[in-house]
Protein backbone atom coordinates (compact mmCIF):
# COMPACT_ATOMS: atom_id res chain seq x y z
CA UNK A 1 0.00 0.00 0.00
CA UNK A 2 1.34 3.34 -0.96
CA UNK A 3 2.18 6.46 1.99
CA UNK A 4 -1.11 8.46 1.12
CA UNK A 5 0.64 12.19 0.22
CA UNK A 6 -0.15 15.49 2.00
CA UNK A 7 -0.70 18.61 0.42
CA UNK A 8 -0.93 22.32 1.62
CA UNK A 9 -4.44 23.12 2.13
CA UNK A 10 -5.41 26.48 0.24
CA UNK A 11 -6.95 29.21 2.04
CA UNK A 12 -10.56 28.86 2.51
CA UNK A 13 -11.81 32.34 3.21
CA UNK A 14 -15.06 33.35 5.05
CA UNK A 15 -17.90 31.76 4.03
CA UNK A 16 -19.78 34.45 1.81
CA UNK A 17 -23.40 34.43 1.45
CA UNK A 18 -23.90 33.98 -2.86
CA UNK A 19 -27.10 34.53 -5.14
CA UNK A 20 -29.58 31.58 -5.23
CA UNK A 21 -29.05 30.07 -8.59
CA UNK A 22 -31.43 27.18 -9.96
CA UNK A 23 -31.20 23.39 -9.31
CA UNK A 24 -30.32 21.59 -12.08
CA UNK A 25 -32.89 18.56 -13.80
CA UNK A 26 -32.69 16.10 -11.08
CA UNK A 27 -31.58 12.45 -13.44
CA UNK A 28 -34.66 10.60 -13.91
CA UNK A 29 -32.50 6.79 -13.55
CA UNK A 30 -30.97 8.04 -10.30
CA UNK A 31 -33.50 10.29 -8.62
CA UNK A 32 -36.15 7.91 -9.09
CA UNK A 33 -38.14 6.73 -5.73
CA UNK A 34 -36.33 3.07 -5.60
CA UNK A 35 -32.97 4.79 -5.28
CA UNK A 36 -33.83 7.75 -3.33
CA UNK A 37 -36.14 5.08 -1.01
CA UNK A 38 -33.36 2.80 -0.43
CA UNK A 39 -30.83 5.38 0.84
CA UNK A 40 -33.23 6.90 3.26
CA UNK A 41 -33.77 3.40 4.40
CA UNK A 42 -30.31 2.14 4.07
CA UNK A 43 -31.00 -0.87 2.39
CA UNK A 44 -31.98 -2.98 -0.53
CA UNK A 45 -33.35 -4.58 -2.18
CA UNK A 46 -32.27 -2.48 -5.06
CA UNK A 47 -30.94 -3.56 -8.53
CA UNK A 48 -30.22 -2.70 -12.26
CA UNK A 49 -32.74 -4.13 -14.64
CA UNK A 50 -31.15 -5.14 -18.25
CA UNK A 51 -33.38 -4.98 -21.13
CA UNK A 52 -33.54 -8.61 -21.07
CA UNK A 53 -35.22 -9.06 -17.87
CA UNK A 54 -31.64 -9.95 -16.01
CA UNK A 55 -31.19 -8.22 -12.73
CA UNK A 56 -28.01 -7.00 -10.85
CA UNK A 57 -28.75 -6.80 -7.13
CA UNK A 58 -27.13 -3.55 -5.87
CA UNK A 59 -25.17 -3.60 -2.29
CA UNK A 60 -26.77 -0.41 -0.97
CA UNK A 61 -26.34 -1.90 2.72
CA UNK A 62 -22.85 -1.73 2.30
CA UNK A 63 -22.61 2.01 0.36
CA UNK A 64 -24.82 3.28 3.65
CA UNK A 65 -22.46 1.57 6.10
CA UNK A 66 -18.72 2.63 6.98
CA UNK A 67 -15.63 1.64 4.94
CA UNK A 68 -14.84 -1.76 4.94
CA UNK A 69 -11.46 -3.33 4.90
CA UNK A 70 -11.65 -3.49 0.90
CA UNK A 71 -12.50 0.29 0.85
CA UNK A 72 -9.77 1.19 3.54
CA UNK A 73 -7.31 -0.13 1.35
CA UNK A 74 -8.80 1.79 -1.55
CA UNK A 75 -8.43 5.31 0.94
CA UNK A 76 -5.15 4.48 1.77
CA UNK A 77 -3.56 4.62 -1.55
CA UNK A 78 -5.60 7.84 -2.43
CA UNK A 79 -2.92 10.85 -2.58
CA UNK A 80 -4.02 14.35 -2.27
CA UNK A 81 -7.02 15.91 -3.25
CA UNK A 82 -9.51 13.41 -4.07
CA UNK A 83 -12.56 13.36 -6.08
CA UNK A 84 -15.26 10.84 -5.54
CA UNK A 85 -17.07 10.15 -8.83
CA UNK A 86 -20.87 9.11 -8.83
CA UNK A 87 -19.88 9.04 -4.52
CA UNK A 88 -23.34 7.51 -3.36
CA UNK A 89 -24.29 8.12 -0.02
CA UNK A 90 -20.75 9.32 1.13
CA UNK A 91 -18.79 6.55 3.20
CA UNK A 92 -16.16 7.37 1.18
CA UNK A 93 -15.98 11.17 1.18
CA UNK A 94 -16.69 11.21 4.74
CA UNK A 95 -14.10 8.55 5.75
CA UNK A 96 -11.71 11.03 4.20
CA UNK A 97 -12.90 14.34 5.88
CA UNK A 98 -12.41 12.09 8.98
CA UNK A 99 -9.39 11.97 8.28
CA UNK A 100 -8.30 15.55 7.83
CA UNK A 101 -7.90 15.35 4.05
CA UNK A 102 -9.38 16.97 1.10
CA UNK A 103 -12.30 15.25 -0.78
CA UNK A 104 -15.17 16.42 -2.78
CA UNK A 105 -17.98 13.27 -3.99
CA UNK A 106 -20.50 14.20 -6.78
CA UNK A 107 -22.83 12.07 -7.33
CA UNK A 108 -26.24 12.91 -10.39
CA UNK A 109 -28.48 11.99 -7.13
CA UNK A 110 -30.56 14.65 -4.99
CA UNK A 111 -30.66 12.19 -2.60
CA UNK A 112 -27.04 10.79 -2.36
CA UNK A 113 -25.72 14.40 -2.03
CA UNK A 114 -27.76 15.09 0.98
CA UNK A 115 -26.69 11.31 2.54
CA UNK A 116 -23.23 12.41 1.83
CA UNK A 117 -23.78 15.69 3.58
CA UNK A 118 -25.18 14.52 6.75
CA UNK A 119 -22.10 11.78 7.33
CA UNK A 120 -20.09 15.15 7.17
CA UNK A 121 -18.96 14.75 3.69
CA UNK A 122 -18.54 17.45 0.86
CA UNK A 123 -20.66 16.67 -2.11
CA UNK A 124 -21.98 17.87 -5.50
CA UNK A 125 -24.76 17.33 -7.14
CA UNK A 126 -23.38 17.16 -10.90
CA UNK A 127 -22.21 14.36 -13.63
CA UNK A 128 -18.76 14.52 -14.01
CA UNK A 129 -18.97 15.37 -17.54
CA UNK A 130 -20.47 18.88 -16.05
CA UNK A 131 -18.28 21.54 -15.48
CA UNK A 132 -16.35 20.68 -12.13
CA UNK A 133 -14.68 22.95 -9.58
CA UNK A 134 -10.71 21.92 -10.29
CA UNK A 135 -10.93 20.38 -13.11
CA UNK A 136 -7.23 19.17 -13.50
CA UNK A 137 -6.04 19.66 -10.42
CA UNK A 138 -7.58 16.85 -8.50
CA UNK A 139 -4.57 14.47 -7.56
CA UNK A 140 -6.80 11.45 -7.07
CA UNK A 141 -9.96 10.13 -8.40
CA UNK A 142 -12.11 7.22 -7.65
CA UNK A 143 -14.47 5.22 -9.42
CA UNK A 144 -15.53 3.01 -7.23
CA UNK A 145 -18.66 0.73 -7.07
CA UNK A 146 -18.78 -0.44 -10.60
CA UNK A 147 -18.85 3.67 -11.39
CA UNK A 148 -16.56 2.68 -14.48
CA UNK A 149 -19.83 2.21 -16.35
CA UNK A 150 -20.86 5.68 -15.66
CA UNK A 151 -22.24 6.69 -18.83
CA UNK A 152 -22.23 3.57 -20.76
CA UNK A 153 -19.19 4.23 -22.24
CA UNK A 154 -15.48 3.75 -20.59
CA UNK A 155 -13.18 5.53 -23.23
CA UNK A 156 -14.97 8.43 -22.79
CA UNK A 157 -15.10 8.39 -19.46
CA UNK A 158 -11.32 7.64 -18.81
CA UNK A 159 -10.68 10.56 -21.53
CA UNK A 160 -12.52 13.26 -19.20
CA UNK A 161 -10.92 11.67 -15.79
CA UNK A 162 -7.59 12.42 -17.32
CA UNK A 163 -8.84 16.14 -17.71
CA UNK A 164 -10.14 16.32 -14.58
CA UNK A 165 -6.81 14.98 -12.40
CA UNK A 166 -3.73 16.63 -12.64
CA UNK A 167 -0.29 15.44 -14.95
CA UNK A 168 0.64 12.24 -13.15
CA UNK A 169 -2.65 11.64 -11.40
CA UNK A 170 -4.11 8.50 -9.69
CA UNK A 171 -7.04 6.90 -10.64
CA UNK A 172 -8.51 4.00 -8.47
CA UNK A 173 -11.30 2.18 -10.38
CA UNK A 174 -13.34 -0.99 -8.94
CA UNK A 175 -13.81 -3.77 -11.80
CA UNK A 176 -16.45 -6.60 -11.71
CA UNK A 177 -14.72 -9.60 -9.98
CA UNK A 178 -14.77 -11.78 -13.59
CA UNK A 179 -12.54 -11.14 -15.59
CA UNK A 180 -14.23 -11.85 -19.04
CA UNK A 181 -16.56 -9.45 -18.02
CA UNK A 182 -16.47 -6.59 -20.68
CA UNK A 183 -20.37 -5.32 -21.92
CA UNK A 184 -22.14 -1.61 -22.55
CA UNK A 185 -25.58 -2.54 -21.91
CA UNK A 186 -29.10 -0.13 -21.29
CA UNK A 187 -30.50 -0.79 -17.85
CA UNK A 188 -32.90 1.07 -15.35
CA UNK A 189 -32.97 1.50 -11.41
CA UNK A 190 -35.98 -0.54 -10.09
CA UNK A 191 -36.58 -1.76 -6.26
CA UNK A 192 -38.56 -4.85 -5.04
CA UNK A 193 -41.83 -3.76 -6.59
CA UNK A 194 -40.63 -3.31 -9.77
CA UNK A 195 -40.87 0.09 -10.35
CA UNK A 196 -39.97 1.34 -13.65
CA UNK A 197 -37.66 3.86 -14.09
CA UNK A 198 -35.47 5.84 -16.80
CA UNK A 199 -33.56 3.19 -18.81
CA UNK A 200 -30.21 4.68 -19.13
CA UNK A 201 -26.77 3.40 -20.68
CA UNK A 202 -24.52 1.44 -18.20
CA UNK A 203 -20.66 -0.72 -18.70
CA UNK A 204 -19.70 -3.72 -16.74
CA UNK A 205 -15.82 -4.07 -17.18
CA UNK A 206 -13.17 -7.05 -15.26
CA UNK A 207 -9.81 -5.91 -14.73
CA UNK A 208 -8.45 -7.33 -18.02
CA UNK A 209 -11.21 -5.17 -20.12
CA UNK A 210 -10.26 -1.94 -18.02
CA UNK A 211 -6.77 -2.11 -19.00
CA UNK A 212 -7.42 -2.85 -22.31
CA UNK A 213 -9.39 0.36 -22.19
CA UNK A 214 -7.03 2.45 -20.50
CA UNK A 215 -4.14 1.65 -22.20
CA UNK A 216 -5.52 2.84 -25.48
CA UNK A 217 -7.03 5.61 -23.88
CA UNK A 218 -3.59 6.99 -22.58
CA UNK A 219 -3.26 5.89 -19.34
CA UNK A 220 -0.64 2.88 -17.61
CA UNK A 221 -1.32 0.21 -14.98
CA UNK A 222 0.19 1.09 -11.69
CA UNK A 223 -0.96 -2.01 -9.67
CA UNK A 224 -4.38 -4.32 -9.45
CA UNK A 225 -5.45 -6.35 -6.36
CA UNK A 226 -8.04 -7.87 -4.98
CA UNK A 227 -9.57 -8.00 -1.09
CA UNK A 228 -12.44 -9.50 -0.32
CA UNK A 229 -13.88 -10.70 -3.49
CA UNK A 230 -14.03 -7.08 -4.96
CA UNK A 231 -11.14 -5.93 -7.67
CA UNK A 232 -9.35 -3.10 -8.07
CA UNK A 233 -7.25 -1.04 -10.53
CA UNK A 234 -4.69 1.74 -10.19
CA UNK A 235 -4.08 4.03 -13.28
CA UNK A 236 -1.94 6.80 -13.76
CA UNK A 237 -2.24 8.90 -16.43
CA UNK A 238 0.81 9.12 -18.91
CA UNK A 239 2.83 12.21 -19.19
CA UNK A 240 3.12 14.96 -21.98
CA UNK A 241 0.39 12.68 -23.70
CA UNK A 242 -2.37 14.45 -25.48
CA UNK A 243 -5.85 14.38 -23.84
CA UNK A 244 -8.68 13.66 -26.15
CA UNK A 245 -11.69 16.08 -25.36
CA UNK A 246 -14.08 15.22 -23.08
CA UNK A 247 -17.43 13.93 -24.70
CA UNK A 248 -20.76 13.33 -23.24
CA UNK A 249 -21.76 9.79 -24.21
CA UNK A 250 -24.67 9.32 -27.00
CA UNK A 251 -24.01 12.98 -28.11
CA UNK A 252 -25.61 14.78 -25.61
CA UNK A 253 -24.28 19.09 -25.34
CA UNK A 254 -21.19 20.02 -23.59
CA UNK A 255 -19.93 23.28 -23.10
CA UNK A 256 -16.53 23.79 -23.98
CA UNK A 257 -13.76 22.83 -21.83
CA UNK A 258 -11.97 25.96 -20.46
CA UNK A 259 -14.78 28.32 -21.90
CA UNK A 260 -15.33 29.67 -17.96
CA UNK A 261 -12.03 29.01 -17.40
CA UNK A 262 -10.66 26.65 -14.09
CA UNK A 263 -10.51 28.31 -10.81
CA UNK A 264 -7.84 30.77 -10.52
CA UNK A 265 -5.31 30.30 -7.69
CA UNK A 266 -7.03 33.43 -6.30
CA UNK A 267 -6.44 34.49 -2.75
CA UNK A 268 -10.06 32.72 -1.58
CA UNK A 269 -10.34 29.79 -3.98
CA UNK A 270 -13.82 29.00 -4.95
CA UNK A 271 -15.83 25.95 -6.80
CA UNK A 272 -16.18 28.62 -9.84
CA UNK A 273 -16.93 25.80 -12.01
CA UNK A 274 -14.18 25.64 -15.18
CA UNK A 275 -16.07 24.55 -18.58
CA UNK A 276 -15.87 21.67 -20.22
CA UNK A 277 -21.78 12.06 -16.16
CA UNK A 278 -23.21 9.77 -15.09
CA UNK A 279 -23.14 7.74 -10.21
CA UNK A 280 -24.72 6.97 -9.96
CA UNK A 281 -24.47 8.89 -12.98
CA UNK A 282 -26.58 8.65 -16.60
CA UNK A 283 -25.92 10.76 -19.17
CA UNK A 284 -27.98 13.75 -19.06
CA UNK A 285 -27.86 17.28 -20.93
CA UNK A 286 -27.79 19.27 -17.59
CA UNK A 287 -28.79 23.46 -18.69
CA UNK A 288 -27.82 24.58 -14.88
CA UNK A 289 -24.55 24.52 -13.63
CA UNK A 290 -23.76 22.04 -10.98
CA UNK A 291 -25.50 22.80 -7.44
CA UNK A 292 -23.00 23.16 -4.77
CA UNK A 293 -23.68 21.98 -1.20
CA UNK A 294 -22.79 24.64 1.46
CA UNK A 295 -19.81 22.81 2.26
CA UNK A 296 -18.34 22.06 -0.92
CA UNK A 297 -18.51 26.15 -1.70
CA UNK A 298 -14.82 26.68 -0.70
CA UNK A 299 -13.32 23.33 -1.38
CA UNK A 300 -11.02 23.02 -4.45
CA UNK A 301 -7.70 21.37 -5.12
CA UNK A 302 -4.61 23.71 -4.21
CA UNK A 303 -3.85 26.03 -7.25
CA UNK A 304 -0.94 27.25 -6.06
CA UNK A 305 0.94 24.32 -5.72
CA UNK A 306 3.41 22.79 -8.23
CA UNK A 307 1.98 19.48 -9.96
CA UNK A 308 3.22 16.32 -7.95
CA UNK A 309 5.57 14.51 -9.21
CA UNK A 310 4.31 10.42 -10.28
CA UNK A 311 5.28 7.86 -9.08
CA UNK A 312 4.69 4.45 -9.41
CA UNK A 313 -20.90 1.40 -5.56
CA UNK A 314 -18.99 -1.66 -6.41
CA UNK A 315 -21.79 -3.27 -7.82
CA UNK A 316 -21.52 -6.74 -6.52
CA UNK A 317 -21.19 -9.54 -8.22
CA UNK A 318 -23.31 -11.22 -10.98
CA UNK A 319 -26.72 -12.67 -9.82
């Protein structure tokens, strides 16, 4: 396991009052009632439906509970700032601000966002392929949970992480404990009464698939491991390599990366989003920039620190 690295904390300023701007669309996959119900409750049953018929159970009892040894190990190789993609209900985030370090989740999810908030954590309700306070200056990311099929489609998704983390970066991704696992499939969030909700596009990868993926895509293997039946990846992005632009998956609008410009190392950093999906996420065109929890208002990676130098919800298993 890696020495977790410490960085300077910016400045945070006072907290200043700021205009009431509009909510964005809540996503109609992860805001529906099965979702939002289970997370109040804290547990399932919950699952992904597959056109077919076939169902994935999802582990919400263990996204509402605290880290586990398998997640532990995940936080202690995080370095940095860290940013929690598609974040849940916040064990993760809030295991970190335990901890004294700097972590922001955002998560599509009303409901997740306010979880997240009341374990302590700092969250944002946003896709990642919204604008995002930071964007490339975030020295860790997770995708954690099976969140590598945010969006239906990994390349694209490992194309904007590299944006958003900065030269050198760490990217710690959960893969589906098979390793012939590799499928982009549409699916839909329903709970035990069937409920139908919004079918949205969704990837299942194993560990070989992912680096596959990520190796075209620009990024090397650091290490893989396993702990208690769950897999895991470590990526680094490669140096000096060109960084394909960010694309929402299925075509949906994007505003253009760098158009508002990232946060400037001013002397009160704010989560001034910069320009450029889906965790719980689903691709969504989202007209509203990303809501910020009280919390989150001040918290952004340091900008006046030189880049680091690199060095070397699950979803559970198949039914």
């Amino acid at each position: 396991m890696s020495r977790a690295r410490t960085t300077a904390a910016p400045p945070l300023g006072p907290q200043r009052p700021t205009p009431a701007r509009p909510l964005p669309a809540a996503d109609p996959a992860w805001s529906a009632d099965p979702y939002a119900d289970a997370l109040r409750a804290g547990r399932g049953p919950l699952f992904l439906r597959r056109a077919d018929g076939w169902l994935l159970p999802l582990d919400v009892e263990r996204w509402c509970a605290e880290p586990d040894p398998a997640d532990l190990e995940v936080l202690g190789r995080c370095e940095g700032a860290v940013l929690d993609v598609g974040c849940g209900p916040g064990r993760l985030v809030a295991a970190l601000g335990a901890q004294g370090r700097r972590a922001l989740g955002v998560d599509v999810s009303e409901a997740a966002v306010a979880h997240t908030v009341r374990r302590g954590g700092r969250a944002l309700r946003a896709s990642v392929f919204d604008p995002l306070p930071g964007t490339g200056r975030w020295d860790t990311a997770l995708l954690m949970d099976g969140n590598i099929g945010i969006g239906g489609d990994p390349a694209a998704l490992l194309h904007r992480m590299a944006r958003v983390l900065t030269a050198g970066g760490l990217l710690l991704a959960e893969t589906v404990p098979y390793p012939d696992v590799d499928e982009r499939v549409t699916v839909r969030v329903t709970g035990p009464h069937d409920t139908p909700g919004a079918l949205f596009p969704w990837a299942r990868l194993g560990t070989p698939a992912l680096l596959r993926r990520a190796r075209a895509c620009g990024w090397r293997a650091a290490d893989r491991w396993s702990t208690d039946g769950r897999t895991f990846v470590a990526l680094r992005r490669t140096r000096n390599r060109r960084t394909h632009p960010a694309r929402r998956p299925h075509g949906t609008r994007q505003r253009r990366e760098g158009a508002a410009g990232p946060p400037a190392p001013a002397r009160h950093p704010t989560l001034t989003p910069d320009a450029s999906r889906p965790t719980s996420d689903a691709s969504r065109p989202t007209p509203h920039p990303p809501t910020l929890t009280p919390d989150a208002r001040h918290l952004t990676p340091d900008a006046s620190r030189p880049t680091p130098d690199a060095d070397a919800r699950r979803l559970t298993s198949d039914a």
